[in-house]
Protein backbone atom coordinates (compact mmCIF):
# COMPACT_ATOMS: atom_id res chain seq x y z
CA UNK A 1 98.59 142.19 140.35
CA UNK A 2 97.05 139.49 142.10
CA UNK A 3 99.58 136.43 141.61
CA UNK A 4 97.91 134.46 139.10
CA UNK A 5 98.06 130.88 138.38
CA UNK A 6 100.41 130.34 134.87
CA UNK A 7 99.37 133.95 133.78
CA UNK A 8 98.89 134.80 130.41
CA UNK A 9 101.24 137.33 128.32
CA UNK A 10 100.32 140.63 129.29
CA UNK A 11 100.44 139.74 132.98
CA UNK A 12 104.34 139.47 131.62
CA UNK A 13 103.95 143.17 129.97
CA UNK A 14 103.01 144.80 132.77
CA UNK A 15 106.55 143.34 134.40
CA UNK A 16 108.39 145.04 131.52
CA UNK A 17 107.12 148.14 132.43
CA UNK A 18 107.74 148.97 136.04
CA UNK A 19 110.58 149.45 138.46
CA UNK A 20 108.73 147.65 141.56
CA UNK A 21 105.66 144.75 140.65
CA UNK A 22 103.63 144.18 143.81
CA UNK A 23 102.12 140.80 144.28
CA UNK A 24 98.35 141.33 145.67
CA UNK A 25 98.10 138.38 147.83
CA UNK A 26 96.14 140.33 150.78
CA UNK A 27 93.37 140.18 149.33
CA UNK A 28 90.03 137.52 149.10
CA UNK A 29 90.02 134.62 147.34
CA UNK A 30 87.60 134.28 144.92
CA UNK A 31 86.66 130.62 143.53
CA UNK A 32 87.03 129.96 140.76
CA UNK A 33 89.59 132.55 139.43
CA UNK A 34 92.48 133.44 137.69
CA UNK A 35 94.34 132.79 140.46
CA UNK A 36 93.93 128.80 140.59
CA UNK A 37 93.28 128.34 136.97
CA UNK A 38 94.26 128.96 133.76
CA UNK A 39 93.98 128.12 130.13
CA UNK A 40 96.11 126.27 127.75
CA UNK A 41 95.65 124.66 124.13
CA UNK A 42 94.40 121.28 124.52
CA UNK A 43 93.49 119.23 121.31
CA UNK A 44 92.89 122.74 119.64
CA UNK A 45 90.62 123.54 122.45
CA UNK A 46 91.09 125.94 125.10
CA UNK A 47 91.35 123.85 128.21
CA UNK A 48 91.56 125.19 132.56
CA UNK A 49 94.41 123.80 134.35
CA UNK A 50 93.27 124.22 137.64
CA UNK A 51 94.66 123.92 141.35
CA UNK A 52 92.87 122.37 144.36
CA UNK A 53 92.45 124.73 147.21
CA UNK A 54 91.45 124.36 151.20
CA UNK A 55 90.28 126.39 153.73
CA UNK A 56 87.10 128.71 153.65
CA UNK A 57 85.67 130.90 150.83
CA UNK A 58 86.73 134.21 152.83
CA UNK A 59 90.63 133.23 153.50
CA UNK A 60 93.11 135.72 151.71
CA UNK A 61 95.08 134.48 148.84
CA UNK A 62 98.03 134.57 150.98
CA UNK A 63 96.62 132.47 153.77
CA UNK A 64 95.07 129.77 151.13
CA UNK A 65 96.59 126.47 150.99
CA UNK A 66 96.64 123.68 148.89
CA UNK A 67 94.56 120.67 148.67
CA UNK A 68 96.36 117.11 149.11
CA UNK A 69 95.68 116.00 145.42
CA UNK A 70 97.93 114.82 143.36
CA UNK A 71 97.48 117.40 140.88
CA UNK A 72 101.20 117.92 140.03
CA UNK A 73 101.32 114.83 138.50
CA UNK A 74 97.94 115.22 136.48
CA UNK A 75 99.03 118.59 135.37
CA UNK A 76 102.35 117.67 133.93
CA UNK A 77 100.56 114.37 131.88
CA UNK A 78 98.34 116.94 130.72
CA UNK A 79 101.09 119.41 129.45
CA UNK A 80 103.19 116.90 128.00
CA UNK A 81 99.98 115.48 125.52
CA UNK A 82 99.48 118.95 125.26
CA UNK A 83 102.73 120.47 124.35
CA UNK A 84 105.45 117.67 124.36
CA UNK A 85 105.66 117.94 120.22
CA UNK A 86 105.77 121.74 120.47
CA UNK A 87 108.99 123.10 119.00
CA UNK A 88 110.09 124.37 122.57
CA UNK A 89 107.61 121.81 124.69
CA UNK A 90 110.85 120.01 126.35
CA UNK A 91 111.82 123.34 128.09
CA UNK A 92 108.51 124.52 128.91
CA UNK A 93 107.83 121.00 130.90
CA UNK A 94 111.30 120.92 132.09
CA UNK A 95 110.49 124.34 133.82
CA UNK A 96 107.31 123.14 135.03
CA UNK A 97 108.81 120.06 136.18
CA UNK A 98 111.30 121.91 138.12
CA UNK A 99 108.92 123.96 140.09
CA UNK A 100 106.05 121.11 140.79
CA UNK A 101 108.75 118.90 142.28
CA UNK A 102 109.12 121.35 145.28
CA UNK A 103 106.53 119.78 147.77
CA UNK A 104 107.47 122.95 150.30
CA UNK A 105 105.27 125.10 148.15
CA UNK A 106 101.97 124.17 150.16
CA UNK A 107 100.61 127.28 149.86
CA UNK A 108 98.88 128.80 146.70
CA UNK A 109 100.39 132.43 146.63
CA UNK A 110 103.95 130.64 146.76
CA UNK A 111 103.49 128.18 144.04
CA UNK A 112 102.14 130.55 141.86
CA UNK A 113 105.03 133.17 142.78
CA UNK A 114 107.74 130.53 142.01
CA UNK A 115 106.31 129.97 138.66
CA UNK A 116 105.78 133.43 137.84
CA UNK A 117 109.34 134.51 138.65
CA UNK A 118 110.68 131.34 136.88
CA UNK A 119 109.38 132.87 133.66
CA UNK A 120 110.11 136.39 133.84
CA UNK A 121 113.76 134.83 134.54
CA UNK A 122 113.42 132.88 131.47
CA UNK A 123 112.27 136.02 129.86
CA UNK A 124 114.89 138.17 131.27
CA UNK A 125 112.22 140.32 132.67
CA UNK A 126 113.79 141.38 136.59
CA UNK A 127 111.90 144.40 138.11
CA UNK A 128 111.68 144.18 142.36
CA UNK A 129 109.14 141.96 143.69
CA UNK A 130 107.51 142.52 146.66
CA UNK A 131 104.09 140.62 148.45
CA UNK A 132 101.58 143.11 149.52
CA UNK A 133 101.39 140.91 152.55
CA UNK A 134 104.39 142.42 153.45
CA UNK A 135 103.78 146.24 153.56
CA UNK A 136 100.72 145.92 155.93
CA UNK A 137 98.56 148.02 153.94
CA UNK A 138 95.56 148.79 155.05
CA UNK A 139 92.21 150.53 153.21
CA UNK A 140 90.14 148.51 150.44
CA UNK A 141 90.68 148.69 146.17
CA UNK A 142 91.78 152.33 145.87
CA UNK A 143 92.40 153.28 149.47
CA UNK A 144 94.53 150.34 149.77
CA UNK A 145 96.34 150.97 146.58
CA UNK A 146 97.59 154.36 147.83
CA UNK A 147 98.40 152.92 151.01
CA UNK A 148 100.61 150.32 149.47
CA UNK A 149 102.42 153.52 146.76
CA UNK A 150 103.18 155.09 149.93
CA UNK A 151 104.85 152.23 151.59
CA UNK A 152 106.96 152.08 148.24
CA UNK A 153 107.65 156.32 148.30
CA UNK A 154 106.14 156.24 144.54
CA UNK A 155 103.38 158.73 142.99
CA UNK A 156 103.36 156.44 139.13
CA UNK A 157 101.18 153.49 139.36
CA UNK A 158 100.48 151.42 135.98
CA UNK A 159 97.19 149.12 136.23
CA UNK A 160 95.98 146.68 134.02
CA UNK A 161 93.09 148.30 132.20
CA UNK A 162 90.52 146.19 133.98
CA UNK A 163 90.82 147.45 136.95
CA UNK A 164 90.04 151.31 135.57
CA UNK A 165 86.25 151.77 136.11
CA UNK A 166 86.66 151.44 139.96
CA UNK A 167 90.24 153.40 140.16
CA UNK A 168 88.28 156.58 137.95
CA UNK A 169 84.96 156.31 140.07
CA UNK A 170 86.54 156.27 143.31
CA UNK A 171 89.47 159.03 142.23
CA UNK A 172 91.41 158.00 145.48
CA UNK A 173 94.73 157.99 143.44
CA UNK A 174 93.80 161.28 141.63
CA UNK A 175 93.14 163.11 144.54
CA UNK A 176 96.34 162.04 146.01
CA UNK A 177 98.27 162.92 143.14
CA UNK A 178 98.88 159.60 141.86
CA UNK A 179 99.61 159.61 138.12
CA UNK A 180 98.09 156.32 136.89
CA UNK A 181 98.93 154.76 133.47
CA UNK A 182 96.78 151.88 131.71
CA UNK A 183 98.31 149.21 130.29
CA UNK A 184 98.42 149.35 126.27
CA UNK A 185 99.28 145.91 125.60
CA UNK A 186 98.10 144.31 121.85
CA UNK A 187 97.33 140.87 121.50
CA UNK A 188 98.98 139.51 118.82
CA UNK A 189 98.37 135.96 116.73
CA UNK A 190 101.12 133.66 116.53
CA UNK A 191 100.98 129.76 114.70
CA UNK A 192 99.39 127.52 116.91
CA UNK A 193 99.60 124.11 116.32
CA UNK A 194 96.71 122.14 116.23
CA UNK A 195 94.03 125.10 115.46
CA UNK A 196 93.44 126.97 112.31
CA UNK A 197 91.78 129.95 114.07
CA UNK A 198 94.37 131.55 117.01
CA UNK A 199 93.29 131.15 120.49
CA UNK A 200 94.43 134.47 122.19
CA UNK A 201 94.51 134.95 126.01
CA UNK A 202 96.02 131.28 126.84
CA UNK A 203 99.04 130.82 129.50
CA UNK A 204 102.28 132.53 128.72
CA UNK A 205 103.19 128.38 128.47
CA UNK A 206 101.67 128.54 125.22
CA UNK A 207 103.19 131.63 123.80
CA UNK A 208 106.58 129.82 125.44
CA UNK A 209 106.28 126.12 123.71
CA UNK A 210 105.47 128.02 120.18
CA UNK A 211 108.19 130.95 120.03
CA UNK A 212 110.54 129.81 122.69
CA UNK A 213 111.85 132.04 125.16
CA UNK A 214 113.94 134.90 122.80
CA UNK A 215 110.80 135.20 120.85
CA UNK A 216 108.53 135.18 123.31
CA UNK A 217 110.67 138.03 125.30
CA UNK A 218 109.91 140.13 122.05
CA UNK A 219 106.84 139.44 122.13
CA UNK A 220 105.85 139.90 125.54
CA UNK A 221 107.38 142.94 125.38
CA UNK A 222 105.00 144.40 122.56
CA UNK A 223 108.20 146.06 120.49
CA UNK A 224 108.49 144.13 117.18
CA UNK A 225 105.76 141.52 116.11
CA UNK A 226 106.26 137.86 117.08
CA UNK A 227 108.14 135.85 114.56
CA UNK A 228 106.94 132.34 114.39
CA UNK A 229 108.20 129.39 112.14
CA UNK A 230 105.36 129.25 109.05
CA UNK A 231 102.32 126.64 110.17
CA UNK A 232 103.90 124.01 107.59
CA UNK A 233 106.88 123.75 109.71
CA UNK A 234 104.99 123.92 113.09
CA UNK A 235 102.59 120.89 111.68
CA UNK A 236 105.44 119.10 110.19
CA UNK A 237 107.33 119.17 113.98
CA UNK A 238 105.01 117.89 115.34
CA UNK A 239 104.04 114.64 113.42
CA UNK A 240 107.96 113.85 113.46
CA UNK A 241 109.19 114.87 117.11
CA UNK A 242 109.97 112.29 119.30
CA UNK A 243 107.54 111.66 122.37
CA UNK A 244 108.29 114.04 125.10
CA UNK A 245 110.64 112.15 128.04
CA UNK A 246 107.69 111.46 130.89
């Protein structure tokens, strides 16, 4: 998977599933994508965080660097109005926090790689993670797919099920004797404050400042339904919490 930008829960899934989960970062950028932006609940609304990039529109995702804005600041004003009277807000900023205060992370790939594997620690979720950068692989979509299951010695590949219309046409990993699994992950509603219809598909940071992290574990991993606290004590936290620290 490409190394998205605050992913959202089934990005998480896939982790659970696999022995080895290979960051794509040799391939294009694309602009915009889900690897500079994502959503989150703002004021009931879905709302794009998104990060400022440099360099041309054909650099790789590894290569891309940030812009010089300060959008680490601007991003953790708008997560505190967004989730700083969640039940679990204070840790979700607080892990944020942690990450955005490394100024070494100049490049895109490696911020979004920090927070990635910040949550799945969080989540207890602790396959081996490797950069495609790193295996040289060459080929492109199914060719270099292959390429990069034989650099790892492994015939089982499991894809997110976007990505099976090219993988079937092409049959590159089925004439290679690849056995390739889809990912069967169910989106499930949860309480969100703020909303009275759910908002699925938002940033794992959502799922995270709702459940907290032991429910949220549960419910990444698909195996018993999600267990939030009834709306009338989600909508009663949140009109007596204190302000979230800045």
């Amino acid at each position: 998977m490409q190394p998205t930008f605050l992913p959202w829960s089934g990005y998480f899934h896939l982790m659970t599933e696999v022995d080895c989960f290979v960051f794509l970062d040799d391939v294009q950028l694309q602009k915009p994508s889900w690897q500079t932006r994502n959503r989150i609940l703002f004021r009931g609304e879905p709302h794009f965080l998104t990060l400022p990039t440099r360099g041309c529109r054909h650099q790789l995702i590894s290569e891309t660097r940030l812009a010089d804005e300060p959008f680490r600041e601007k991003h953790l004003e708008v997560l505190r109005h967004a989730y700083g009277k969640h039940p679990h807000g204070a840790l979700v900023l607080s892990l944020l926090r942690d990450v955005y205060a490394d100024r070494t992370l100049s490049l895109l790939a490696d911020l979004n790689e920090r927070f990635i594997r910040s949550m799945a620690r969080l989540l207890q979720i602790s396959p081996t993670f490797v950069r495609a950068s790193e295996l040289m692989a060459s080929g492109k979509r199914s060719t270099h797919l292959l390429e990069l299951l034989e650099r790892l010695g492994s015939r089982n590949y499991l894809s997110a099920r976007g990505s099976a219309a090219y993988i079937e046409e092409e049959g590159v990993l089925e004439e290679a004797g690849v056995a390739v699994v889809y990912q069967d992950y169910p989106v499930r509603p949860y309480a969100q404050l703020g909303t009275s219809e759910f908002v699925s598909h938002l940033s794992i940071l959502d799922v995270l400042a709702h459940l907290g992290p032991e429910a949220t574990a549960r419910y990444v991993r698909a195996r018993e339904p999600a267990e939030p606290e009834p709306r009338a004590a989600l909508d009663h936290a949140r009109e007596t919490r204190a302000p979230a620290p800045p």
